[in-house]
Protein backbone atom coordinates (compact mmCIF):
# COMPACT_ATOMS: atom_id res chain seq x y z
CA UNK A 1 -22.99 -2.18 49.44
CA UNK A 2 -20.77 0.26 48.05
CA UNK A 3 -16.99 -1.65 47.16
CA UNK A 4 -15.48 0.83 48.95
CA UNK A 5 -17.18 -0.17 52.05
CA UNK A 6 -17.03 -3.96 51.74
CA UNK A 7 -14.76 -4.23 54.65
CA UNK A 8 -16.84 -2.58 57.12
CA UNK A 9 -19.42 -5.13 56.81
CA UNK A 10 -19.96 -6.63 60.45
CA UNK A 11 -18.10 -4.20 62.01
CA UNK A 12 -18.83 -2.17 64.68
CA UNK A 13 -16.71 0.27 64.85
CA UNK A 14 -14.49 2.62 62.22
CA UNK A 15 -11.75 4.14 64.45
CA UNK A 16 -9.27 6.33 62.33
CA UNK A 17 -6.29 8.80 63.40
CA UNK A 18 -4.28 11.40 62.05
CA UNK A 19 -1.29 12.87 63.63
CA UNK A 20 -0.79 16.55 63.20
CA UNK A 21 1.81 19.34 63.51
CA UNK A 22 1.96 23.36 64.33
CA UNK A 23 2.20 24.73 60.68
CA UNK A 24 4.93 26.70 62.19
CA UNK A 25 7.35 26.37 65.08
CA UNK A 26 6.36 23.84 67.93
CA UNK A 27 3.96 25.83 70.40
CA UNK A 28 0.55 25.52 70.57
CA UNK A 29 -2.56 27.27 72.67
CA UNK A 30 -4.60 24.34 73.44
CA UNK A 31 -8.61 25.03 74.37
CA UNK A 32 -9.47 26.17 77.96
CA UNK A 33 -12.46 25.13 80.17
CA UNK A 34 -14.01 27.23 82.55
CA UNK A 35 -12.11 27.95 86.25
CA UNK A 36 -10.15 25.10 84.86
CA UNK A 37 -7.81 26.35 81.80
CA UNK A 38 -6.06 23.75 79.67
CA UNK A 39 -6.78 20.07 80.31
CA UNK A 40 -3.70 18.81 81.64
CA UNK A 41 -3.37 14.73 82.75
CA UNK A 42 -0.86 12.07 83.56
CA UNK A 43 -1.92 8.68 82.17
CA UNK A 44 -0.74 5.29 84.28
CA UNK A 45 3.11 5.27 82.86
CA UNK A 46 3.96 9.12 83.71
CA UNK A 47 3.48 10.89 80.63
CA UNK A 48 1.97 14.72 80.67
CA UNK A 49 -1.00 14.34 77.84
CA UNK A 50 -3.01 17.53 77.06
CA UNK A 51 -6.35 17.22 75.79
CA UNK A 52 -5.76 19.75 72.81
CA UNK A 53 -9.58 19.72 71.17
CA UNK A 54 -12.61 18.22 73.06
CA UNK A 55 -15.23 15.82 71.86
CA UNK A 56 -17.56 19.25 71.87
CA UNK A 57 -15.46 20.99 70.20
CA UNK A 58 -14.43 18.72 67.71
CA UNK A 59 -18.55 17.65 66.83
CA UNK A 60 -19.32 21.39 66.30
CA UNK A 61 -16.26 21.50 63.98
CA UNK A 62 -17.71 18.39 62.01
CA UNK A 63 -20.93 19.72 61.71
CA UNK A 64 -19.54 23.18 60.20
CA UNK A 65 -17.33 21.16 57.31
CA UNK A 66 -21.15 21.24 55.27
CA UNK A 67 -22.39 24.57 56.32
CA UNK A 68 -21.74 27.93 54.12
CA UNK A 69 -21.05 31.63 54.94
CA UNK A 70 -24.78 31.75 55.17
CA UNK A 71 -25.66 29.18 57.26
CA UNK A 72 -26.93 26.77 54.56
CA UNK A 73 -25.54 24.03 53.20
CA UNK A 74 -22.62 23.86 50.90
CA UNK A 75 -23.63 23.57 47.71
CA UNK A 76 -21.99 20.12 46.89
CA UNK A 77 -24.18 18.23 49.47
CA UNK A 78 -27.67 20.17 48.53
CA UNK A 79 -30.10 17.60 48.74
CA UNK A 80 -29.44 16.59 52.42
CA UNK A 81 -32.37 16.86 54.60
CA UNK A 82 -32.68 19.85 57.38
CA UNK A 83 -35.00 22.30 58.45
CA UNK A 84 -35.24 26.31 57.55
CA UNK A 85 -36.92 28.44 60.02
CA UNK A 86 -37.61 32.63 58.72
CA UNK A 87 -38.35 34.24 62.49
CA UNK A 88 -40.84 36.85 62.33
CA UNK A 89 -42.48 39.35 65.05
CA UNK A 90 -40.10 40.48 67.07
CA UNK A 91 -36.66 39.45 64.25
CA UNK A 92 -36.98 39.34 60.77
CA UNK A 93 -33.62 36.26 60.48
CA UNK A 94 -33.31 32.90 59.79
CA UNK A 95 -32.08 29.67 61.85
CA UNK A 96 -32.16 26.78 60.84
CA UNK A 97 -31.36 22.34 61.93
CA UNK A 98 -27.88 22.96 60.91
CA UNK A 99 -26.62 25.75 63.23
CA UNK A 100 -29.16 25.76 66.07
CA UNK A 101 -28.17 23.40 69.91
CA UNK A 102 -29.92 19.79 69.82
CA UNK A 103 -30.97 20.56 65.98
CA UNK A 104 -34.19 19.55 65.31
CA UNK A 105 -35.22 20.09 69.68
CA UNK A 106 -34.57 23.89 68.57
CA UNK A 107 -37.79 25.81 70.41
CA UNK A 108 -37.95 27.65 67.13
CA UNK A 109 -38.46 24.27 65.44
CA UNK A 110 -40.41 21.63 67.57
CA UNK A 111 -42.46 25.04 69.10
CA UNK A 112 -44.08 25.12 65.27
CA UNK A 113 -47.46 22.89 65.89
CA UNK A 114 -47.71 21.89 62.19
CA UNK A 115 -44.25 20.03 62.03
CA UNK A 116 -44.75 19.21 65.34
CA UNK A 117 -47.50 16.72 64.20
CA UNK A 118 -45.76 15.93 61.50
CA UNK A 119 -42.71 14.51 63.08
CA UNK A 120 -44.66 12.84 65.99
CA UNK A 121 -46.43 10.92 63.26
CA UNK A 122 -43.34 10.25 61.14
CA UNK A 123 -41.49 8.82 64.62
CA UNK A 124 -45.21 7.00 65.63
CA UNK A 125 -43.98 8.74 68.99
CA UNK A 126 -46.85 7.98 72.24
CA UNK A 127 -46.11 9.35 75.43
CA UNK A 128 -46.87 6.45 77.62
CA UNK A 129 -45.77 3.66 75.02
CA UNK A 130 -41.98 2.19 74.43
CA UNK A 131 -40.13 4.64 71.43
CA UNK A 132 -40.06 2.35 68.20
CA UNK A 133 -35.98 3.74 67.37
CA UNK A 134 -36.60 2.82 63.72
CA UNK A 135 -39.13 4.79 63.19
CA UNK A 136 -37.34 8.07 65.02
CA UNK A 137 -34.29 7.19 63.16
CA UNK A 138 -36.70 7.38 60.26
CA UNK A 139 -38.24 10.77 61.03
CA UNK A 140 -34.74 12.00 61.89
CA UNK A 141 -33.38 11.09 58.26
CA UNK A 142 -36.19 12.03 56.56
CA UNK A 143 -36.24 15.86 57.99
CA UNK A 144 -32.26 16.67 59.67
CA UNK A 145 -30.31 13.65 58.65
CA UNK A 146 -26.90 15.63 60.47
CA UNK A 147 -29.14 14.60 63.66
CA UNK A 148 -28.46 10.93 63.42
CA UNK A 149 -24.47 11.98 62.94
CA UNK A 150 -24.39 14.59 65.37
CA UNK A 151 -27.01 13.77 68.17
CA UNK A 152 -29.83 14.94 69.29
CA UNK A 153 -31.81 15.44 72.75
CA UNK A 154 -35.24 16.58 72.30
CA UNK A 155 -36.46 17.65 75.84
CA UNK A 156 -38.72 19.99 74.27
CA UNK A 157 -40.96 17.66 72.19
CA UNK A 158 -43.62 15.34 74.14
CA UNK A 159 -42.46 14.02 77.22
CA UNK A 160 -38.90 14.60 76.18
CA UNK A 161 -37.59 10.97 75.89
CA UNK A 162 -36.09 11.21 72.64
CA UNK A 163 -32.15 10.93 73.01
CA UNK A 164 -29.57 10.30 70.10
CA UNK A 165 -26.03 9.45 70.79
CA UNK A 166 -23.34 10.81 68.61
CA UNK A 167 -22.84 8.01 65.91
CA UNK A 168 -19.11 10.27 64.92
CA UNK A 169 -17.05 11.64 67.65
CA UNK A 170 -13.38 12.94 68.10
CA UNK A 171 -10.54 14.63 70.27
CA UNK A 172 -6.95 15.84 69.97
CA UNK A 173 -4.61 14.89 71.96
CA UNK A 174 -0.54 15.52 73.33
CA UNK A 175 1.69 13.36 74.38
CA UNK A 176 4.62 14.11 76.65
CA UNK A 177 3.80 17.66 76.36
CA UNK A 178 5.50 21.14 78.19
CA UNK A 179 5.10 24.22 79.13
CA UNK A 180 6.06 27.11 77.14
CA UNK A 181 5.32 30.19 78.90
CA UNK A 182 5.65 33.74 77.72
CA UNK A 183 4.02 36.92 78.41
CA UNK A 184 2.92 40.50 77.13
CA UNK A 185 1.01 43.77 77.53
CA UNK A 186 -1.78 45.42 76.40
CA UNK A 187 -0.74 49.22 75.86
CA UNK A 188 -2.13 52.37 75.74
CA UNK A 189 0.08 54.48 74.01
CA UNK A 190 -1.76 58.01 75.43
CA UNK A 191 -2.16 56.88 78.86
CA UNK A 192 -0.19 54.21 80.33
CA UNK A 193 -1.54 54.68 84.09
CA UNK A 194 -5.23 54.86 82.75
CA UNK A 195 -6.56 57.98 84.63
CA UNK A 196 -7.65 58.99 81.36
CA UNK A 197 -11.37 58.27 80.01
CA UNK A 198 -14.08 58.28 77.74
CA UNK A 199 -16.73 60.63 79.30
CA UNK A 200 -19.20 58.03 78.85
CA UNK A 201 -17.17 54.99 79.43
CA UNK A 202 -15.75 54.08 82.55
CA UNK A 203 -15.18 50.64 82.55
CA UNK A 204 -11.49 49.36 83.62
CA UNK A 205 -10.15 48.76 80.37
CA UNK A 206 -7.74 51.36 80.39
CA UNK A 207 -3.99 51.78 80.67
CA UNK A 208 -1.16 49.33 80.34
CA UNK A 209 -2.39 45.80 81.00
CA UNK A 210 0.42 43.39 81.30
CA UNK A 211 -0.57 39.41 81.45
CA UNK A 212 1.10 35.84 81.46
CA UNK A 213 0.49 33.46 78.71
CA UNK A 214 0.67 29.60 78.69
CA UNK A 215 1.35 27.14 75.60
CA UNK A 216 2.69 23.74 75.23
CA UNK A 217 4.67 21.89 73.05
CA UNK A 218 4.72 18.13 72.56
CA UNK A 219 6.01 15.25 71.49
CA UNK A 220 3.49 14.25 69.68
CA UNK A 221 -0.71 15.79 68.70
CA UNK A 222 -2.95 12.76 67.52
CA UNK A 223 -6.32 13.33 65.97
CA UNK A 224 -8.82 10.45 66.58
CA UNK A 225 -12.24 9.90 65.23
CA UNK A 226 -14.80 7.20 66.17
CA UNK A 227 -17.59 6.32 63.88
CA UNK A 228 -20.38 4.19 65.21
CA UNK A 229 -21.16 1.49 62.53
CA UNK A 230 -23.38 -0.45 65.02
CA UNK A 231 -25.29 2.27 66.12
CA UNK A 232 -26.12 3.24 62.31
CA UNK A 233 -27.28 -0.44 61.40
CA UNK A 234 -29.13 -0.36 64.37
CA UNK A 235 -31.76 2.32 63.18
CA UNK A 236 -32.90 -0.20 60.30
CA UNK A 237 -32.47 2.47 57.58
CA UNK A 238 -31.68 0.16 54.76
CA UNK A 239 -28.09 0.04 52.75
CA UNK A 240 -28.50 3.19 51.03
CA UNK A 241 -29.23 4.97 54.00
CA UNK A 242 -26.31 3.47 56.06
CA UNK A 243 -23.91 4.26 53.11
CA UNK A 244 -25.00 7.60 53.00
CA UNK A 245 -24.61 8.17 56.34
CA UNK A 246 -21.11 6.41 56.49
CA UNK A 247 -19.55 8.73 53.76
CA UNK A 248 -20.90 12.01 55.45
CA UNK A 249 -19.20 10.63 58.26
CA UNK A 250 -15.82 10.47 56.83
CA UNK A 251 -16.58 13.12 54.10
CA UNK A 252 -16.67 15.48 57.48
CA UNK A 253 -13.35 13.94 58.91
CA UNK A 254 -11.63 14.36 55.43
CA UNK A 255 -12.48 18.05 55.24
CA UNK A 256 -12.05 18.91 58.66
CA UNK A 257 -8.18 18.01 58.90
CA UNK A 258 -7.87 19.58 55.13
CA UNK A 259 -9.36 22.42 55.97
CA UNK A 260 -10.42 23.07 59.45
CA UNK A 261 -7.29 22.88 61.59
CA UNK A 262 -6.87 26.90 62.35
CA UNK A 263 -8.25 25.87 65.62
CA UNK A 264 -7.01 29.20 67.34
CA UNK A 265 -4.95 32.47 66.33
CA UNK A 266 -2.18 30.31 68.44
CA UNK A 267 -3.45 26.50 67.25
CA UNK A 268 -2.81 26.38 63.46
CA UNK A 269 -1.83 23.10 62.68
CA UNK A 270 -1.46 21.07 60.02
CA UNK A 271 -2.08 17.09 58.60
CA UNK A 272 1.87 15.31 59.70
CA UNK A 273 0.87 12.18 57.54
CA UNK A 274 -2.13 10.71 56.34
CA UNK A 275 -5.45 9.73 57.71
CA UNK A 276 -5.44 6.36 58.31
CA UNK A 277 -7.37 3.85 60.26
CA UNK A 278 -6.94 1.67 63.11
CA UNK A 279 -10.16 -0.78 63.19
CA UNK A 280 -10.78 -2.32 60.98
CA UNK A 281 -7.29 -2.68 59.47
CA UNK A 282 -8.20 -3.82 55.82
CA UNK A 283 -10.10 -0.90 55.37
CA UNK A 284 -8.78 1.87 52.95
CA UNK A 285 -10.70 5.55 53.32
CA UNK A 286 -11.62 7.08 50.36
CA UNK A 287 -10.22 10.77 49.67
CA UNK A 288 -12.75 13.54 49.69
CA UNK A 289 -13.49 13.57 46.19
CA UNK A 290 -14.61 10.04 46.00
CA UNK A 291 -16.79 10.43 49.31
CA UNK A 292 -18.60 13.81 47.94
CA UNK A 293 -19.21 11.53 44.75
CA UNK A 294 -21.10 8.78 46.97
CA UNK A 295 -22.41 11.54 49.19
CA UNK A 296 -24.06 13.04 45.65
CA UNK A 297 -24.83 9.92 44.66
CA UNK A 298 -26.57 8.46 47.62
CA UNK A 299 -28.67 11.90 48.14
CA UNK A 300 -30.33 11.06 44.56
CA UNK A 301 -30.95 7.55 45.55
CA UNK A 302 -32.79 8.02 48.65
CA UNK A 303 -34.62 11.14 47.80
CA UNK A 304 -36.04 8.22 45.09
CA UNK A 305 -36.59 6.13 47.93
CA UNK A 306 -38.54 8.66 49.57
CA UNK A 307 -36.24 9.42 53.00
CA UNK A 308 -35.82 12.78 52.81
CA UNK A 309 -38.98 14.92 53.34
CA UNK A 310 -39.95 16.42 49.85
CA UNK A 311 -38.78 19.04 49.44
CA UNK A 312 -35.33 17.99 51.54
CA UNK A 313 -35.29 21.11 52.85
CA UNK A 314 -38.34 21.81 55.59
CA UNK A 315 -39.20 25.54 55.55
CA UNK A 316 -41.23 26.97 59.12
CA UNK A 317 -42.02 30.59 59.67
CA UNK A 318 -42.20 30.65 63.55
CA UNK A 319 -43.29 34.03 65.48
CA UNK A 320 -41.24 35.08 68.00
CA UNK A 321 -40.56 38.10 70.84
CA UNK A 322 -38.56 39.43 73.32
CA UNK A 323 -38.92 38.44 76.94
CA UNK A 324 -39.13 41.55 78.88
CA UNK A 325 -37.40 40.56 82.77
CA UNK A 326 -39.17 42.16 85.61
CA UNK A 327 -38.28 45.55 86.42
CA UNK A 328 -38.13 47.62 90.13
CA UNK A 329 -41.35 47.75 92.17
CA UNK A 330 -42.59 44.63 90.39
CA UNK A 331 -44.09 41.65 93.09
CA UNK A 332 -40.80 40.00 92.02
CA UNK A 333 -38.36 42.75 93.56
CA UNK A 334 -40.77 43.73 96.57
CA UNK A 335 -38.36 43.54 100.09
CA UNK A 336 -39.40 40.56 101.96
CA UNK A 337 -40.66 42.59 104.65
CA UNK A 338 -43.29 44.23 102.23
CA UNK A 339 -44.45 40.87 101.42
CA UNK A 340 -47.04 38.83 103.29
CA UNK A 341 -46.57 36.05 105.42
CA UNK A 342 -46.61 32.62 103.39
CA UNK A 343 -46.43 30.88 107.00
């Protein structure tokens, strides 16, 4: 094992936190949910949290601290396994492991019948028979190794009982936060009542709009990451494999509060402190460059141990086309009345 990580031998968990700060002033937008808004909650002693960044959120975040302008990997971590996918037919694009829901369970990926095979033999995967997790863990290294960080559920291959758990995870939080409401308005300088229109476009979006807005300070935002240890020994992988997987791990954490904290036009915040780590305590975290030096160094040593898929990078060419929905007088749309009698 790597020196740096002699202290994580045994353990099961590597919980770290990092408290942060608005790079300016002390309001914040935190992120909404759906016909719910911001996650407000009152923990057992009386104190308004906010849940600032969700686990979601914070995962897809992760996953984007390797990925380039063109949807590829950075060029410092080239060597990682994932799979390329050139769409033909009915688009002429790419997709690929790194950017598409579920990864590898992509339709554009597990549809192709060649890696199809390929992986089912890899994972020795029987519908019918118990799932030998090594051996998926295996097939999961060896062609989208982000899938054994990240997760993966892949309903659409066999009889869809393939299910990885996030081995890294994280969430922002407030503490003892407020309110800090404010408002504004959308103007239209030519027309403020909005009687006046594009010929072809007569949507409401005209006139003076005014609207409330809602932000929060706090006492205190907390970043907290969780990386599964446990779970990564338990896939049998081998050191190299583990270390590997490890430094990605935190390599991801590292640049994500370096770099990745413009959450929203209204959430920029910044590192108030250092990264440090809660479990277990003797454990120091390397800085970025030393983890993109194991992270280069542990891609050379198990593409020599044959665990990435050679070439690393998988390339598919999958057909695709456009689903056409059913129009007016199709069987679909017939009245009821027009339609026989099922009875």
């Amino acid at each position: 094992m790597n020196t740096l990580f002699n202290s994580l031998k045994g353990k099961v968990r590597l919980l770290l936190e990092a408290e942060l700060k608005p790079v300016q002033g002390d309001r914040f937008q935190p992120t909404g949910f759906a016909d719910l808004g911001a996650a407000v909650y009152q923990v057992p002693s009386g104190m308004r949290k906010l849940l600032v960044e969700s686990a979601q959120s914070v995962a897809n975040r992760l996953e984007q601290t390797i990925i380039g302008s063109d949807n590829q990997l950075i060029e410092e971590v080239e060597g990682l396994s994932y799979i390329k996918v050139k769409l033909t037919g009915a688009a002429d694009t790419y997709t690929s492991s790194l950017i598409e829901a579920h990864r590898i369970n992509s339709p554009f990926i597990i549809s192709n019948e060649g890696f199809r095979k390929a992986f089912v033999q890899a994972a020795q995967y029987q519908k019918g028979k118990p799932i030998n997790w090594k051996t998926v863990a295996g097939a999961l290294f060896k062609y989208d190794i982000n899938s054994l960080l990240h997760g993966t559920f892949m309903a659409n291959l066999e009889d869809g009982r393939i299910k990885i758990a996030r081995s890294i995870s994280g969430f922002i939080e407030a503490d003892n936060i407020r309110e800090a409401v404010s408002g504004g308005v959308k103007l239209n300088t030519i027309d403020p009542t909005g009687t006046l229109r594009a010929e072809d476009y007569d949507k409401d979006v005209y006139g003076n709009v005014p609207y409330q807005r809602v932000e929060y300070t706090a006492e205190r935002l907390v970043a907290y990451f969780n990386i599964d240890l446990g779970l990564l020994r338990s896939y049998e992988l081998g050191g190299e494999a583990f270390e590997l997987l490890t430094a990605l791990a935190l390599y991801k954490v590292r640049i994500f509060l370096e770099n990745g904290l413009r959450l929203r036009t209204a959430c920029d915040l910044t590192l108030h402190g250092n990264l440090k780590c809660t479990s277990p305590d003797e454990f120091a975290i390397p800085s970025a460059e030393e983890l993109l030096t194991m992270i280069q160094q542990g891609i050379i040593t198990c593409e020599k141990l044959g665990l990435f898929a050679d070439p690393a990078v998988t390339e598919l060419e999958t057909k695709v086309k456009i689903k056409v929905k059913a129009g007016k007088g199709t069987e679909e749309d017939k009245p009821l009345e027009n339609q026989e009698s099922k009875e």
